[in-house]
C-alpha atoms as a PDB file:
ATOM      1  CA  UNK A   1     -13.715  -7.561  19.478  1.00  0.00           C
ATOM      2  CA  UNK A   2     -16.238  -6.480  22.032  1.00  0.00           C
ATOM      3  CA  UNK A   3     -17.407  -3.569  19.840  1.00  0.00           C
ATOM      4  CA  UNK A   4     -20.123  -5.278  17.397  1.00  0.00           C
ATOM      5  CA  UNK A   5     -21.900  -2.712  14.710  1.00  0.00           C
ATOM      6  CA  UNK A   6     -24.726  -4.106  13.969  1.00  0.00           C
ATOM      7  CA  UNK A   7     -27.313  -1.538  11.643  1.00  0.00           C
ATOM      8  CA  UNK A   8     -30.608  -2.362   9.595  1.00  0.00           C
ATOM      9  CA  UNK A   9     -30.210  -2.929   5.993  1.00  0.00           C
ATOM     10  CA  UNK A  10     -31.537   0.670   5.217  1.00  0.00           C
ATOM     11  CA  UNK A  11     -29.018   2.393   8.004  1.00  0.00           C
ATOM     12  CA  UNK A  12     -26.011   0.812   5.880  1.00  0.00           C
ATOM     13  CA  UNK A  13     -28.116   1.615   2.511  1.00  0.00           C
ATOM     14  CA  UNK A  14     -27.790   5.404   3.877  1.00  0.00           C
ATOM     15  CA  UNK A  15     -24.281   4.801   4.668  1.00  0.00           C
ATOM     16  CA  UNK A  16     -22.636   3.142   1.643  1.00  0.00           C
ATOM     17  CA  UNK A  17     -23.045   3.659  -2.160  1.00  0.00           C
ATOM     18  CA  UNK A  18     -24.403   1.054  -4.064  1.00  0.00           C
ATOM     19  CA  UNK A  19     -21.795  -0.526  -5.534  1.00  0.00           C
ATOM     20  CA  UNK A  20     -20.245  -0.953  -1.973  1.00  0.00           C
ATOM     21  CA  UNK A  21     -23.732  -2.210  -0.315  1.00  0.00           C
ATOM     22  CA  UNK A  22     -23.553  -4.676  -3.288  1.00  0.00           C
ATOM     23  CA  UNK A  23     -19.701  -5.769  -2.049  1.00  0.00           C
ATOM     24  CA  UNK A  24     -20.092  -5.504   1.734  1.00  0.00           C
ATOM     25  CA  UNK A  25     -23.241  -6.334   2.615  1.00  0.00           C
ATOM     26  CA  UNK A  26     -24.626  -8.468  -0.151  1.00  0.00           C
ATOM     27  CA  UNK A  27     -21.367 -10.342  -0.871  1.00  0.00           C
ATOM     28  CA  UNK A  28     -20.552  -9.493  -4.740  1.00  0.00           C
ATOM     29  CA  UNK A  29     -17.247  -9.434  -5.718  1.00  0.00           C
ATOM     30  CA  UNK A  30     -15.979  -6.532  -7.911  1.00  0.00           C
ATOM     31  CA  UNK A  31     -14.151  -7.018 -11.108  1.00  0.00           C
ATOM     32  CA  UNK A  32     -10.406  -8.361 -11.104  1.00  0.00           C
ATOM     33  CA  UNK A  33      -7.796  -5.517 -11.588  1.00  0.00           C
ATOM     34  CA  UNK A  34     -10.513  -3.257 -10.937  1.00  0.00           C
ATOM     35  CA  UNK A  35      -9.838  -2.087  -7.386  1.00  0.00           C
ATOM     36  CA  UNK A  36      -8.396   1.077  -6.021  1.00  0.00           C
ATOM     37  CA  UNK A  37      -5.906  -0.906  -3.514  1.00  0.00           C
ATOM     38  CA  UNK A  38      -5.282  -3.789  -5.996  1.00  0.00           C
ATOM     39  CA  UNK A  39      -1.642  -1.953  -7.301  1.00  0.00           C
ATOM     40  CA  UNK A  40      -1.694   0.657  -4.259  1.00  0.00           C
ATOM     41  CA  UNK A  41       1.659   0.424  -2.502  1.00  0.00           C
ATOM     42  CA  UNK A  42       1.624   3.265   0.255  1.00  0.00           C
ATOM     43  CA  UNK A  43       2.692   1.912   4.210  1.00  0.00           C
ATOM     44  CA  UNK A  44       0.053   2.291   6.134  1.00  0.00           C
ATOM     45  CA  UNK A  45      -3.250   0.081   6.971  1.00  0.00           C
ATOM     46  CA  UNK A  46      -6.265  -0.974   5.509  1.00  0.00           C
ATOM     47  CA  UNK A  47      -9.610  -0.888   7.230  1.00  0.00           C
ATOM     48  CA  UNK A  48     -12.845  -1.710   7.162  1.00  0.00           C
ATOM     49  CA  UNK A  49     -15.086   0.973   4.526  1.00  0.00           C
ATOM     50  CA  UNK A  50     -17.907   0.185   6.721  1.00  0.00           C
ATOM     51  CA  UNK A  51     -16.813   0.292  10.068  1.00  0.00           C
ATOM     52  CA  UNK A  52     -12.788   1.559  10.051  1.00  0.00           C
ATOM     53  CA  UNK A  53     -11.869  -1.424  12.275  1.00  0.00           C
ATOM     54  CA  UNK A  54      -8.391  -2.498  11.344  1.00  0.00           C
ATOM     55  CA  UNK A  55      -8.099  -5.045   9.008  1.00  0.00           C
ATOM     56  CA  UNK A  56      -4.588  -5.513   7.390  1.00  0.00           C
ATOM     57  CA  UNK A  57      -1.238  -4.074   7.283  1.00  0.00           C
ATOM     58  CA  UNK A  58       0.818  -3.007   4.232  1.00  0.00           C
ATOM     59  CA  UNK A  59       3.557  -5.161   5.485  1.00  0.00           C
ATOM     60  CA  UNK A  60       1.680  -7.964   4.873  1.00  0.00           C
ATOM     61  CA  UNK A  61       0.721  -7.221   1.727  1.00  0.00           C
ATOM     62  CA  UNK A  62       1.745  -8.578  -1.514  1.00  0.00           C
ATOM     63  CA  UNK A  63       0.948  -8.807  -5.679  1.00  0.00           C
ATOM     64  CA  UNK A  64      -1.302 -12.445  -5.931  1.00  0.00           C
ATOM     65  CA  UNK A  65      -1.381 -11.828  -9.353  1.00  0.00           C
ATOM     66  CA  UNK A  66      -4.934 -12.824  -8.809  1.00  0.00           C
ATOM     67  CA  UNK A  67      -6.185  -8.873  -9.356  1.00  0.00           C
ATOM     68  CA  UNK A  68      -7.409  -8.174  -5.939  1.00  0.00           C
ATOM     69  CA  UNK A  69      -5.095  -6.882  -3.165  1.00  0.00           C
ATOM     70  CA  UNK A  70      -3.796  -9.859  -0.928  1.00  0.00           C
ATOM     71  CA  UNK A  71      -2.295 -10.273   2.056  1.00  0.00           C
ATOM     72  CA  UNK A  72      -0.494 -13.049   3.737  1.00  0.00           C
ATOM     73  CA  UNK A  73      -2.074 -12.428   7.451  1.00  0.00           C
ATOM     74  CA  UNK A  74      -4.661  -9.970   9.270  1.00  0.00           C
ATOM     75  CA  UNK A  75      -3.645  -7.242  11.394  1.00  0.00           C
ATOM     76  CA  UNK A  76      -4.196  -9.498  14.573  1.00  0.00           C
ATOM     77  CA  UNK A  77      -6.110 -12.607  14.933  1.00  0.00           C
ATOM     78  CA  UNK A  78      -9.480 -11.120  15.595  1.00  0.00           C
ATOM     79  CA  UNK A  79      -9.614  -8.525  12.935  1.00  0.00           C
ATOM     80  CA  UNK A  80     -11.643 -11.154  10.762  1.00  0.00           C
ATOM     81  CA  UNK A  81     -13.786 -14.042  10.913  1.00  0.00           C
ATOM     82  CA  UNK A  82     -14.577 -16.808   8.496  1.00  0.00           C
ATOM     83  CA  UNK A  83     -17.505 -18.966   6.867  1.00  0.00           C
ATOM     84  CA  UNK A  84     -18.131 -21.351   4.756  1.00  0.00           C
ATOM     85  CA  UNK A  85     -18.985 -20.263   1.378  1.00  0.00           C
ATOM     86  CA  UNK A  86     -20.766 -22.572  -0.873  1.00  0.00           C
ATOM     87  CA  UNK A  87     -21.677 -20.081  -3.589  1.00  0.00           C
ATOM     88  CA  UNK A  88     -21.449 -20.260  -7.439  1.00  0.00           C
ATOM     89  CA  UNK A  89     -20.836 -23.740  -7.464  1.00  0.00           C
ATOM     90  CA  UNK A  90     -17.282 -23.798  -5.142  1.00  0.00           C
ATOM     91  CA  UNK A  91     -16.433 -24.255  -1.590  1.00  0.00           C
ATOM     92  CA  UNK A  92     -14.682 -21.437  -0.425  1.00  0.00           C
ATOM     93  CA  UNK A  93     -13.315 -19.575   2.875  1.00  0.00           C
ATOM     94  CA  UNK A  94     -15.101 -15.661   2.970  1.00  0.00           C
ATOM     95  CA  UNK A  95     -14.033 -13.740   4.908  1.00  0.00           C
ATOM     96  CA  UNK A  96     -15.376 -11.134   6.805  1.00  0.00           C
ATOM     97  CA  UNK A  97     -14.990  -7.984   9.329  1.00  0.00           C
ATOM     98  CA  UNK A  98     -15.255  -9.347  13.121  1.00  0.00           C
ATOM     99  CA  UNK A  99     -16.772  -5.854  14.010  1.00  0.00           C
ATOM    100  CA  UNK A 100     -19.651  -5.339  11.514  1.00  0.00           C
ATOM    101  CA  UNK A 101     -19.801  -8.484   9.158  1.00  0.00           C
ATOM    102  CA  UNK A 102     -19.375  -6.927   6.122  1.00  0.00           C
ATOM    103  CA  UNK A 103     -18.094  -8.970   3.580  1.00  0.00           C
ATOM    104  CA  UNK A 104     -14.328  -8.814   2.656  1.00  0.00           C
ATOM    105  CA  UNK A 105     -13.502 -11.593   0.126  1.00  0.00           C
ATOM    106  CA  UNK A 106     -12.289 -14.902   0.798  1.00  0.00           C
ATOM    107  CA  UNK A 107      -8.893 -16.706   1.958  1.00  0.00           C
ATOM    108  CA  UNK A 108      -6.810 -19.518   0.025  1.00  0.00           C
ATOM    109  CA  UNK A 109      -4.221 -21.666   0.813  1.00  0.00           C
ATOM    110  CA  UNK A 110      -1.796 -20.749  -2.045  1.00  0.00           C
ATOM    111  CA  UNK A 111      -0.155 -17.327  -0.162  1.00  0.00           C
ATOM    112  CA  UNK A 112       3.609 -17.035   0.163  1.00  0.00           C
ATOM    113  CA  UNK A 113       4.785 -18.430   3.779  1.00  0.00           C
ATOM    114  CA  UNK A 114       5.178 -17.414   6.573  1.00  0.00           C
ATOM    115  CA  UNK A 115       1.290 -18.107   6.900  1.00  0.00           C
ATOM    116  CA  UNK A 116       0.883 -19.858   3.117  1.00  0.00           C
ATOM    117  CA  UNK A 117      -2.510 -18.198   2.836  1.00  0.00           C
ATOM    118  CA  UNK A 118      -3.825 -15.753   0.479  1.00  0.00           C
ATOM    119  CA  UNK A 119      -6.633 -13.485   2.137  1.00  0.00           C
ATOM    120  CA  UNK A 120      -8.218 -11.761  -1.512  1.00  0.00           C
ATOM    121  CA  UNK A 121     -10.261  -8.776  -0.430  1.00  0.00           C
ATOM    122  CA  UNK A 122     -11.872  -6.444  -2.861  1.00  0.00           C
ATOM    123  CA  UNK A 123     -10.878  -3.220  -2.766  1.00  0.00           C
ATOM    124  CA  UNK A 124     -14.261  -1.509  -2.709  1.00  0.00           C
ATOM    125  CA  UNK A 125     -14.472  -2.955   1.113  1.00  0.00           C
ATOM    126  CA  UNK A 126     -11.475  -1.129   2.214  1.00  0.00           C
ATOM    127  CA  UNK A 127     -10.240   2.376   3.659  1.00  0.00           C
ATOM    128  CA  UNK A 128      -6.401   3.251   3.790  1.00  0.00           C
ATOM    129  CA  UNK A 129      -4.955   4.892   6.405  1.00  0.00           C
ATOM    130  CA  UNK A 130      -0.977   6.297   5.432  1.00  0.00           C
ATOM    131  CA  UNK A 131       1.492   5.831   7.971  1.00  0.00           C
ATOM    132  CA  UNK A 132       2.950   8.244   6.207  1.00  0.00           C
ATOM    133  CA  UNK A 133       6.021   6.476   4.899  1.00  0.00           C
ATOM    134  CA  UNK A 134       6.595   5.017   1.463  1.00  0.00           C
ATOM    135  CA  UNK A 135       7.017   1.402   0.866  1.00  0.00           C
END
């Protein structure tokens, strides 16, 4: 993506509530079945809260069991980037929006195949938009 956001901690402090600041930009994690999107099962995509780039499709979409929505793939290859997290003691994979860097959740390798990976993004980071048909 060719489109960066980049913004000063107080432009996205103006933008976002607290809670999401806390998510997207200071990578917390909310709490497990807590989410809006974690049992949503409309057809449509999920964006970016911060930014509204496209993220991942409800067709890719599936129940973890973990208590965070997951999906199996991205939306296309350069909706998200990844780092090295080495936080709270683990080694993980975050994840994060290509277009703004906020902070997403992380990706595992126990998803269902095609892909086999699990990409577990808190709901708080997210914005649906309906296609308008049910799943």
């Amino acid at each position: 993506m060719s489109d960066k956001i980049e913004k000063s901690e107080a432009e996205w402090r103006a933008q976002l509530t607290a809670e999401q600041f806390a998510v997207c930009r200071q990578k917390a994690t909310e709490r497990p079945g807590s989410g809006h999107y974690y049992r949503h099962h409309e057809h449509g995509n999920y964006l970016c809260l911060c930014c509204g780039a496209p993220l991942f499709s409800s067709d890719t979409k599936y129940d973890s069991g973990s208590g965070w929505p997951s999906f199996w793939k991205p939306i296309n290859d350069e909706a998200v980037a990844t780092h090295i997290d080495v936080g709270h003691g683990m080694r993980r994979v975050e994840i994060v929006c290509r277009r703004c860097s906020s902070h997403l959740g992380h990706v595992f390798d126990d998803g269902p195949q095609p892909t086999g990976l699990r990409y577990c993004v808190n709901s708080i980071s997210l914005q649906f938009a309906p296609s308008g048909d049910k799943q």
